[in-house]
N, C-alpha and C. Protein backbone atom coordinates (compact mmCIF):
# COMPACT_ATOMS: atom_id res chain seq x y z
N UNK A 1 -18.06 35.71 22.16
CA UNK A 1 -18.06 34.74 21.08
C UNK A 1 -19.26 33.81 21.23
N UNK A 2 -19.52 33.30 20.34
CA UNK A 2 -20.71 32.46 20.52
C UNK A 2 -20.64 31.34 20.00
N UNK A 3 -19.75 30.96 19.74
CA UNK A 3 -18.78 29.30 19.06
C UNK A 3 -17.82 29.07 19.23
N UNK A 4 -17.29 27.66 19.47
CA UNK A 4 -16.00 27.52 19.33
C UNK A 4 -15.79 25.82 18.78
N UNK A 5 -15.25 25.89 17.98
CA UNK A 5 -14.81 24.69 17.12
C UNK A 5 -13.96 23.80 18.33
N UNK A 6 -13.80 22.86 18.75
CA UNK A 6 -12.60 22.81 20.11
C UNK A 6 -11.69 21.62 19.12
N UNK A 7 -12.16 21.18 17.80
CA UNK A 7 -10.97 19.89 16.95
C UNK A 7 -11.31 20.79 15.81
N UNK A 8 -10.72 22.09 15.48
CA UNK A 8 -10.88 22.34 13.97
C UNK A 8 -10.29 22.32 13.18
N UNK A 9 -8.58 21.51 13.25
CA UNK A 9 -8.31 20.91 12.73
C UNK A 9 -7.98 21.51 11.20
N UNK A 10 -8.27 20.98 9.93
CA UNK A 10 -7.95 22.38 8.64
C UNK A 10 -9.75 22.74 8.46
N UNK A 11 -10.36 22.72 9.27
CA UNK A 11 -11.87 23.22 9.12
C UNK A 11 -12.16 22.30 8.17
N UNK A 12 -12.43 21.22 8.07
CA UNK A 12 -12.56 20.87 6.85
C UNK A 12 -13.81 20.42 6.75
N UNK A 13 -15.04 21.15 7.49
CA UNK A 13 -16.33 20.42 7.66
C UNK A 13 -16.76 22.09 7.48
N UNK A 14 -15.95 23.18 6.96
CA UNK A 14 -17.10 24.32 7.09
C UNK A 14 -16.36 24.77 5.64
N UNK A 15 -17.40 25.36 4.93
CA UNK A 15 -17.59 25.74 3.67
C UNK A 15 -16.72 27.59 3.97
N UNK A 16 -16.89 27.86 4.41
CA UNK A 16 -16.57 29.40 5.07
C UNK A 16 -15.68 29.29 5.95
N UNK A 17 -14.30 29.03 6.11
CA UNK A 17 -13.08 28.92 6.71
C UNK A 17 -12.98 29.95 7.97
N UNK A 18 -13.51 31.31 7.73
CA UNK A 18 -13.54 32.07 9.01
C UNK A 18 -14.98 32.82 9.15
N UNK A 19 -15.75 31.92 9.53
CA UNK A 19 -17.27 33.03 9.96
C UNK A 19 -17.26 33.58 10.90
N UNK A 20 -17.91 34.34 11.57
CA UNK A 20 -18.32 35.20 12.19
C UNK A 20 -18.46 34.90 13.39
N UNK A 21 -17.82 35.37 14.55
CA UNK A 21 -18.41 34.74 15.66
C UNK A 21 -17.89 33.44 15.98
N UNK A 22 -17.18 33.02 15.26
CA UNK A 22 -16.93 31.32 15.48
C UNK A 22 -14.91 31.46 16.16
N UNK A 23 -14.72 30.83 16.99
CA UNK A 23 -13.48 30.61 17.92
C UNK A 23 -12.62 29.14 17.46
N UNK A 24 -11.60 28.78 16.47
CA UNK A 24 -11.00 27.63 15.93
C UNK A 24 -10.11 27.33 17.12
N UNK A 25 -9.88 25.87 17.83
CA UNK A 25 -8.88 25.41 18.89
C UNK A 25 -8.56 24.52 18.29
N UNK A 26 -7.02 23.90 18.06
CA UNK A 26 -6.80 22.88 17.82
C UNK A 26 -5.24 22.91 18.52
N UNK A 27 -4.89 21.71 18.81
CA UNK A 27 -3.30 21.65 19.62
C UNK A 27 -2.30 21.61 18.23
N UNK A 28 -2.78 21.35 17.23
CA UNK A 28 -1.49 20.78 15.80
C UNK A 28 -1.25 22.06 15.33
N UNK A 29 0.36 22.19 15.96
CA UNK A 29 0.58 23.44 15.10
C UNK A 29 0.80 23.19 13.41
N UNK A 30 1.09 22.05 12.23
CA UNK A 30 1.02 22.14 11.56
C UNK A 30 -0.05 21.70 10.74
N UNK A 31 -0.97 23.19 10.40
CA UNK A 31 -2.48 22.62 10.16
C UNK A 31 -2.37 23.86 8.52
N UNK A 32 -2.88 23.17 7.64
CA UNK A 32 -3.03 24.55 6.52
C UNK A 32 -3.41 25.87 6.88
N UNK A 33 -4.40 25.54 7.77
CA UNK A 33 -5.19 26.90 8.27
C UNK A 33 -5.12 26.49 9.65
N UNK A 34 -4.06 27.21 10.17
CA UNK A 34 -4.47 27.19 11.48
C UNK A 34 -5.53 27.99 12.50
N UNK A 35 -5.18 27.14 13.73
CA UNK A 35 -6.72 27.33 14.76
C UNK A 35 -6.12 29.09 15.14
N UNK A 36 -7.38 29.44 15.26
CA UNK A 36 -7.20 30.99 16.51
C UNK A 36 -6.83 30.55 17.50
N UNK A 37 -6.89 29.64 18.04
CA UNK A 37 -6.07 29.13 19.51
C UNK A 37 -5.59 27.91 19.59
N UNK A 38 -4.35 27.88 20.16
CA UNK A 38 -3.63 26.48 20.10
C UNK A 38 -3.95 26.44 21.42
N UNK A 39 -4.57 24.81 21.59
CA UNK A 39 -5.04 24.58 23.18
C UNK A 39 -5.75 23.11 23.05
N UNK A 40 -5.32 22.04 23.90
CA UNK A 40 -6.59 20.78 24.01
C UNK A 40 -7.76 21.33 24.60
N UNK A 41 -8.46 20.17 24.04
CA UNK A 41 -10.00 20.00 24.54
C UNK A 41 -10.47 19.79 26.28
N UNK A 42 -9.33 19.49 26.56
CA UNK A 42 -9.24 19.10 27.64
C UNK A 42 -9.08 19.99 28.98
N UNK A 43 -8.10 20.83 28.61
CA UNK A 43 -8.06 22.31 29.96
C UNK A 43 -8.02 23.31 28.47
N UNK A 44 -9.33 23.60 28.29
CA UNK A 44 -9.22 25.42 27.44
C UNK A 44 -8.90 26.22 28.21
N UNK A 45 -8.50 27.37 27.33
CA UNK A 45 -7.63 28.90 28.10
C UNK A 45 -8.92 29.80 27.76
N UNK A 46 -10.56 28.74 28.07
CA UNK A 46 -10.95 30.37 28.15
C UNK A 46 -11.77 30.39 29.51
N UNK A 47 -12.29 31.43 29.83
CA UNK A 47 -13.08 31.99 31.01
C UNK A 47 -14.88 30.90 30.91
N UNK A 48 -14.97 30.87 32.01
CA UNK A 48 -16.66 30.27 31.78
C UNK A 48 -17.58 31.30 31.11
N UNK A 49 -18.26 29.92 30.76
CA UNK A 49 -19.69 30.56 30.26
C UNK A 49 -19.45 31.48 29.13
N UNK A 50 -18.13 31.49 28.40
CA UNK A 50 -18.18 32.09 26.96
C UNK A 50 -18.81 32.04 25.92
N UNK A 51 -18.80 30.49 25.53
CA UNK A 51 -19.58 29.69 24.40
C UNK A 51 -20.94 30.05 24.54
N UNK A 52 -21.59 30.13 23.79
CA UNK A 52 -22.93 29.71 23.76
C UNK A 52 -22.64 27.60 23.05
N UNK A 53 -21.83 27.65 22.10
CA UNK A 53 -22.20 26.39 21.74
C UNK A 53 -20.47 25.95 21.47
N UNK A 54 -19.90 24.53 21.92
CA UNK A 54 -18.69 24.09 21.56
C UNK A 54 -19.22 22.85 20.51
N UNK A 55 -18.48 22.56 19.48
CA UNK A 55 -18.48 21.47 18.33
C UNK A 55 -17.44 21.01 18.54
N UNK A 56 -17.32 19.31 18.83
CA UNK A 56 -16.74 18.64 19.28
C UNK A 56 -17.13 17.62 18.46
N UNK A 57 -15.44 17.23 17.42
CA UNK A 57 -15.37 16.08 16.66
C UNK A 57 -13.99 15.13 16.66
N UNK A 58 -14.28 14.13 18.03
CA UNK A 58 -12.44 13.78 18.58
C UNK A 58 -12.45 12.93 17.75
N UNK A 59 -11.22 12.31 17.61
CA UNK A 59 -10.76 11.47 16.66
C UNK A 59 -11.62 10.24 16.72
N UNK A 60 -11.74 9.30 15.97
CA UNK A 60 -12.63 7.78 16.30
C UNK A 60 -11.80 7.34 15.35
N UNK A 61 -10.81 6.96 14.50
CA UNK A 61 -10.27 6.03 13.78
C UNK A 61 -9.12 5.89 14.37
N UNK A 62 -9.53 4.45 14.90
CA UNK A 62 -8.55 3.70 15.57
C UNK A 62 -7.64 2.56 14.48
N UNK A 63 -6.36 2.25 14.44
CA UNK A 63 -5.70 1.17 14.02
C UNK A 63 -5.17 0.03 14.81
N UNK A 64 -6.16 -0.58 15.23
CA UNK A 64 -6.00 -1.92 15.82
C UNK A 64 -4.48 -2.69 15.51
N UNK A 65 -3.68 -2.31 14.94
CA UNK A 65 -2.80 -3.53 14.59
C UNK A 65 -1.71 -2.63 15.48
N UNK A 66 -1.33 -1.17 15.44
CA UNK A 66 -0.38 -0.33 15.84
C UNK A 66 -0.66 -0.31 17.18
N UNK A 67 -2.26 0.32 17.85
CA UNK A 67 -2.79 0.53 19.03
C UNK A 67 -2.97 2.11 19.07
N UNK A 68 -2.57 2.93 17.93
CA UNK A 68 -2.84 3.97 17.49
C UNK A 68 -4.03 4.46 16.74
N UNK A 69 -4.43 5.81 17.32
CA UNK A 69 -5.47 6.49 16.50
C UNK A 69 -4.53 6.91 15.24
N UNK A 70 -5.70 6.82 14.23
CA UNK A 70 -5.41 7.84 13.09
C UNK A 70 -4.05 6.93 12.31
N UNK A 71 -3.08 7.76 11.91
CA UNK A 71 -1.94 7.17 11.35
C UNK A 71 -0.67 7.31 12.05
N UNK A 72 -0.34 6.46 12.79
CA UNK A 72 0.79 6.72 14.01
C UNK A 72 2.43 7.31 13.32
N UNK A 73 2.48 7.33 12.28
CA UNK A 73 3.91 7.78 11.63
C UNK A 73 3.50 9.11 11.31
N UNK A 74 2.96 9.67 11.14
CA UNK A 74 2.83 11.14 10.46
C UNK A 74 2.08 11.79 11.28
N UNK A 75 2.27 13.30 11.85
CA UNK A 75 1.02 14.27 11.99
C UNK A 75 0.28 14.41 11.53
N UNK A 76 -1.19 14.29 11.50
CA UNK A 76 -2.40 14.27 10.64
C UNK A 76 -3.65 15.27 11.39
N UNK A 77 -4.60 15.19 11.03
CA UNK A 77 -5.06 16.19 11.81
C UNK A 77 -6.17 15.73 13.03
N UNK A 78 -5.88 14.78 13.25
CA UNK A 78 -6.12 14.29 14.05
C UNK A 78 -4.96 14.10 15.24
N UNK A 79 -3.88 14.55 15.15
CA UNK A 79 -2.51 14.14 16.04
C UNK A 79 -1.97 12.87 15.66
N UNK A 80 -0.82 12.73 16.26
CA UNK A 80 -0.35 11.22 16.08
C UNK A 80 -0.24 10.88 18.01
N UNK A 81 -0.13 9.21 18.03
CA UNK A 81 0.15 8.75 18.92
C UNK A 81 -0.72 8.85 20.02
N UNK A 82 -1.93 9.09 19.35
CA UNK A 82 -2.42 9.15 20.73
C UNK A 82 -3.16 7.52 20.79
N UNK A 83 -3.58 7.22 21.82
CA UNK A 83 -3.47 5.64 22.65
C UNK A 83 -4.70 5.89 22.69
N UNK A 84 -6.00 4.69 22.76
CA UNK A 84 -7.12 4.63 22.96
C UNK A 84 -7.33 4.67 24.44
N UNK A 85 -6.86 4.23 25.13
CA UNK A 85 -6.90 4.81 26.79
C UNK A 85 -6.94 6.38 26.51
N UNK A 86 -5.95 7.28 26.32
CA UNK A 86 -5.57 8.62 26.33
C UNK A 86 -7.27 9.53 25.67
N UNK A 87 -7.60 9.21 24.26
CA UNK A 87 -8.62 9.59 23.68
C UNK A 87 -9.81 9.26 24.80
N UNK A 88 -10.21 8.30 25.00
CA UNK A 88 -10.98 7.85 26.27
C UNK A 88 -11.33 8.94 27.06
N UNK A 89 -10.09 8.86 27.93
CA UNK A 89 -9.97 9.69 28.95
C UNK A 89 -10.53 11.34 28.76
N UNK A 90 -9.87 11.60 27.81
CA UNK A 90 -10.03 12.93 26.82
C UNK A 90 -11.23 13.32 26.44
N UNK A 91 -11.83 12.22 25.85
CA UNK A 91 -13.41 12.90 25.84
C UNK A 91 -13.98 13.38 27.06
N UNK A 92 -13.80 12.62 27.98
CA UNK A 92 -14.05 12.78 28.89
C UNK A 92 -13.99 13.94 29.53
N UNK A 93 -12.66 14.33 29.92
CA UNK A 93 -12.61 15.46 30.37
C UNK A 93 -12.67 16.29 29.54
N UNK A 94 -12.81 16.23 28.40
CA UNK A 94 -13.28 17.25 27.21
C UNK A 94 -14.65 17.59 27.38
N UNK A 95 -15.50 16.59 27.44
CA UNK A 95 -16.96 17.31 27.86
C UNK A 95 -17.78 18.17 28.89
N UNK A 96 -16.70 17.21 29.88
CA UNK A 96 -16.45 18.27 31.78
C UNK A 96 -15.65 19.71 31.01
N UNK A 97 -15.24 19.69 30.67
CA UNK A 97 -14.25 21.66 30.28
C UNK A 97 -15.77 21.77 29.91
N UNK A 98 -16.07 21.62 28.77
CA UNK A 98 -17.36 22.68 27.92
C UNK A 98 -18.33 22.09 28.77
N UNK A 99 -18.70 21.77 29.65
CA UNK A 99 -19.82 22.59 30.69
C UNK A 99 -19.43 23.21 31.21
N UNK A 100 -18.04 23.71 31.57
CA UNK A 100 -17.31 24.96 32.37
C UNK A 100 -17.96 26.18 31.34
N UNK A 101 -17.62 26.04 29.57
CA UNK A 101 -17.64 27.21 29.11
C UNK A 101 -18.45 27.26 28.41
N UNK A 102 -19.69 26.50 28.24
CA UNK A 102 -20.92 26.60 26.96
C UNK A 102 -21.75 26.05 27.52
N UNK A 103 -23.01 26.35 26.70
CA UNK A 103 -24.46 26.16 27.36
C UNK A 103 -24.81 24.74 26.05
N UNK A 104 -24.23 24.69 25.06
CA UNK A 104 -24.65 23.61 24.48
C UNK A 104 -23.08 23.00 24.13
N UNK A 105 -23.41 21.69 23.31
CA UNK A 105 -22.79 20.48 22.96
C UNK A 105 -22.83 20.16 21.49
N UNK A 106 -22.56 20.04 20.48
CA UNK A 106 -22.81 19.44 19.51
C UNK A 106 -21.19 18.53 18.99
N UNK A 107 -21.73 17.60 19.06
CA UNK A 107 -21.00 15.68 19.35
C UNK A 107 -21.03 15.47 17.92
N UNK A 108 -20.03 15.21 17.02
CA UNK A 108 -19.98 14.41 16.24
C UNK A 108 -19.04 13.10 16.22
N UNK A 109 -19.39 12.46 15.89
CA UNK A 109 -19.01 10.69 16.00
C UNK A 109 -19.16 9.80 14.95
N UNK A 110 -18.46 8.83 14.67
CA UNK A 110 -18.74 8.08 13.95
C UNK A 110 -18.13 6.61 14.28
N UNK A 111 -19.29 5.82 14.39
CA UNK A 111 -18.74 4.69 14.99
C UNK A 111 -18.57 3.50 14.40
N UNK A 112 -17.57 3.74 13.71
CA UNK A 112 -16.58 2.78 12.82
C UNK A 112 -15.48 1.96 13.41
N UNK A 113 -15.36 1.95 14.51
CA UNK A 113 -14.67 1.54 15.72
C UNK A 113 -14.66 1.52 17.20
N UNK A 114 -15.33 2.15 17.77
CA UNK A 114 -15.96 2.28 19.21
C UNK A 114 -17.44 2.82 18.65
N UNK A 115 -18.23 2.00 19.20
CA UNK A 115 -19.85 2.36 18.88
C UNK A 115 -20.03 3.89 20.01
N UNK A 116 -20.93 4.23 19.49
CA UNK A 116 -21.89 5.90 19.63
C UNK A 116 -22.19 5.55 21.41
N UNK A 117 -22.95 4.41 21.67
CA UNK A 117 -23.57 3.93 22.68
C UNK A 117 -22.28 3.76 23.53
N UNK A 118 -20.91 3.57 23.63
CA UNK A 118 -19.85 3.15 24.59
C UNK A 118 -19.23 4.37 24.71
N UNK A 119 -18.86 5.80 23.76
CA UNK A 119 -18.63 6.73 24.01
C UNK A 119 -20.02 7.58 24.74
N UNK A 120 -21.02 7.44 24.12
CA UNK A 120 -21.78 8.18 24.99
C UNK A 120 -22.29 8.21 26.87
N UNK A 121 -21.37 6.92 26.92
CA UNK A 121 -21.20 6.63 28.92
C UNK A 121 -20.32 7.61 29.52
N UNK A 122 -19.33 8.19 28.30
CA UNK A 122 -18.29 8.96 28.70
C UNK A 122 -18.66 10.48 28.86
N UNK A 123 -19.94 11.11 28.32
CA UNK A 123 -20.01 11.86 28.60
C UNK A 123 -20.94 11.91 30.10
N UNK A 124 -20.89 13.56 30.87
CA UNK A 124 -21.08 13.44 31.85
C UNK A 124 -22.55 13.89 32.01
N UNK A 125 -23.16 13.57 33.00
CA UNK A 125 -24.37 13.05 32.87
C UNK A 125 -25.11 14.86 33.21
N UNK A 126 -24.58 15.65 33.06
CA UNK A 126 -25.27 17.30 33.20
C UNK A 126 -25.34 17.62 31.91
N UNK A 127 -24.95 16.87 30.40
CA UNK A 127 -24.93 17.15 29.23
C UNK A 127 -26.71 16.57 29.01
N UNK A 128 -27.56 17.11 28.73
CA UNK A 128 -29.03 16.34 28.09
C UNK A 128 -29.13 16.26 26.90
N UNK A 129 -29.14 15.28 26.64
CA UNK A 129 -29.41 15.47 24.95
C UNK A 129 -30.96 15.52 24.62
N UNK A 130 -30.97 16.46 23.67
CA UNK A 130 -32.14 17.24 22.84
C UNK A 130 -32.15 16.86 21.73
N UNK A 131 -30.94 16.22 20.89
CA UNK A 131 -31.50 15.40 19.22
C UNK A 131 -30.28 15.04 19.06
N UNK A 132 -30.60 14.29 18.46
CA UNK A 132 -29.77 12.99 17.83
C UNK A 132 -30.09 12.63 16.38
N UNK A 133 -28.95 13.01 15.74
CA UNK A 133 -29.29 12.02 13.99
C UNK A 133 -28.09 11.67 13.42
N UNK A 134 -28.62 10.15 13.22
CA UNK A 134 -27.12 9.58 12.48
C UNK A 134 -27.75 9.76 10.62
N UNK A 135 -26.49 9.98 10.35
CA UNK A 135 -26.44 10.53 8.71
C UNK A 135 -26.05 9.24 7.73
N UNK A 136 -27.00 8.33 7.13
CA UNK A 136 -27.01 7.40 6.74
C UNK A 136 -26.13 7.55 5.45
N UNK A 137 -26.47 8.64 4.80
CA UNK A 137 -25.74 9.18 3.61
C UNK A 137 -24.12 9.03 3.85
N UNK A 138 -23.49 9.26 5.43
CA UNK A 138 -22.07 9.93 5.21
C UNK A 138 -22.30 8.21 6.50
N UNK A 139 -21.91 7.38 5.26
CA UNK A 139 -21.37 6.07 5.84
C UNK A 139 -19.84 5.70 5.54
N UNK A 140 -18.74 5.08 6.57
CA UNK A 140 -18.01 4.40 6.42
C UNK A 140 -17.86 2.86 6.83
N UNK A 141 -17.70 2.53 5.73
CA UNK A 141 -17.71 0.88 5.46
C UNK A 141 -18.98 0.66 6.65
N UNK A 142 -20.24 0.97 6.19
CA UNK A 142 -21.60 0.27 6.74
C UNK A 142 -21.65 1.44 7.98
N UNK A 143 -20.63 1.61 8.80
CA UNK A 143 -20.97 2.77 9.89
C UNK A 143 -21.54 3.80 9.52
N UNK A 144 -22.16 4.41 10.56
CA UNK A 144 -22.92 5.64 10.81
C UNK A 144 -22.22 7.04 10.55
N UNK A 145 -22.36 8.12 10.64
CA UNK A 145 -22.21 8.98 11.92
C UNK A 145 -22.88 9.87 12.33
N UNK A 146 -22.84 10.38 13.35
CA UNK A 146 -23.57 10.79 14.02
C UNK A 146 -23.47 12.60 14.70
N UNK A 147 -24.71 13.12 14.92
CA UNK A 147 -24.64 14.64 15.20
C UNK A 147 -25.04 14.57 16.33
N UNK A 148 -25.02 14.83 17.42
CA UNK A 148 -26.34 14.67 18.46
C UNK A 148 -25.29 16.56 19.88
N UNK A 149 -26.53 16.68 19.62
CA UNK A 149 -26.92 18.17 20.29
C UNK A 149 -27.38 18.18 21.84
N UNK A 150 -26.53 18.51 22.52
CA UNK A 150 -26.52 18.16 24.09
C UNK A 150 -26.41 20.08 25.00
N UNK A 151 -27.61 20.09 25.86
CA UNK A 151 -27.82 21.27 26.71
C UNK A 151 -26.61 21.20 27.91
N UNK A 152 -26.00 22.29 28.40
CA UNK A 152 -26.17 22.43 29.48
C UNK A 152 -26.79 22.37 30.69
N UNK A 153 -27.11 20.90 31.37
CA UNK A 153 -28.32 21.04 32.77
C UNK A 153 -27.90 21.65 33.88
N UNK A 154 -26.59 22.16 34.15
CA UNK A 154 -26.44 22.91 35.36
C UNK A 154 -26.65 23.99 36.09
């Protein structure tokens, strides 16, 4: 395989629902279209060095008043209940897995609530980044977001 989506969630960022070559992970079993593999970001069920490239888009909408991502009463596709400690953590070891199984990174973010610059401490420092572009066009309320494309240095 030479992709793997690791939040794909109802795909809702690809025009072509099943291309070629491309591997869907998401943990929500109730998704319109579900993933080819139910699994976190965090320990994948696959072998190293599969990927050529993992796309990684974790949740960033936080609700400050609950302490919940996303919308804490309903499954969404983002999960419910998860805790900004927990997501934290998660990227984290989400970025350590895909240097286990891919040679690249591609990070999307949007920092409408934790800035680009405080998640990007979280990744681990064998990821290099090679480009970066925030998409001025795809703003929420004044925020960014952001693409940025990270090698394998190991």
């Amino acid at each position: 395989m030479l992709l793997l989506d690791a939040t794909a969630g109802n795909r809702m960022m690809w025009k072509n629902k099943s291309p070629p070559l491309t591997v869907f992970m998401d943990s929500q079993i109730k998704l319109n279209t579900p993933p080819d593999v139910f699994g976190c970001w965090e320990y994948t069920p696959f072998r190293d060095g599969i990927f050529l490239t993992v796309i990684f888009d974790p949740p960033h909408k936080f609700n400050r008043t609950s302490g919940f991502w996303a919308d804490p009463t309903s499954l969404n596709y983002y999960g419910a209940d998860i805790r900004r400690e927990k997501l934290v953590s998660g990227i984290y070891q989400g970025t350590r897995e895909f240097l286990r199984i891919a040679q690249r990174l591609c990070f999307k973010w949007c920092d409408d609530e934790i800035s680009l610059w405080r998640i990007l401490g979280l990744l681990p420092k064998e990821w290099k980044e090679i480009f970066r572009k925030g998409d001025d066009k795809v703003r929420v309320h004044g925020n960014t977001t952001w693409w940025i494309t990270f090698i394998n240095a190991m």
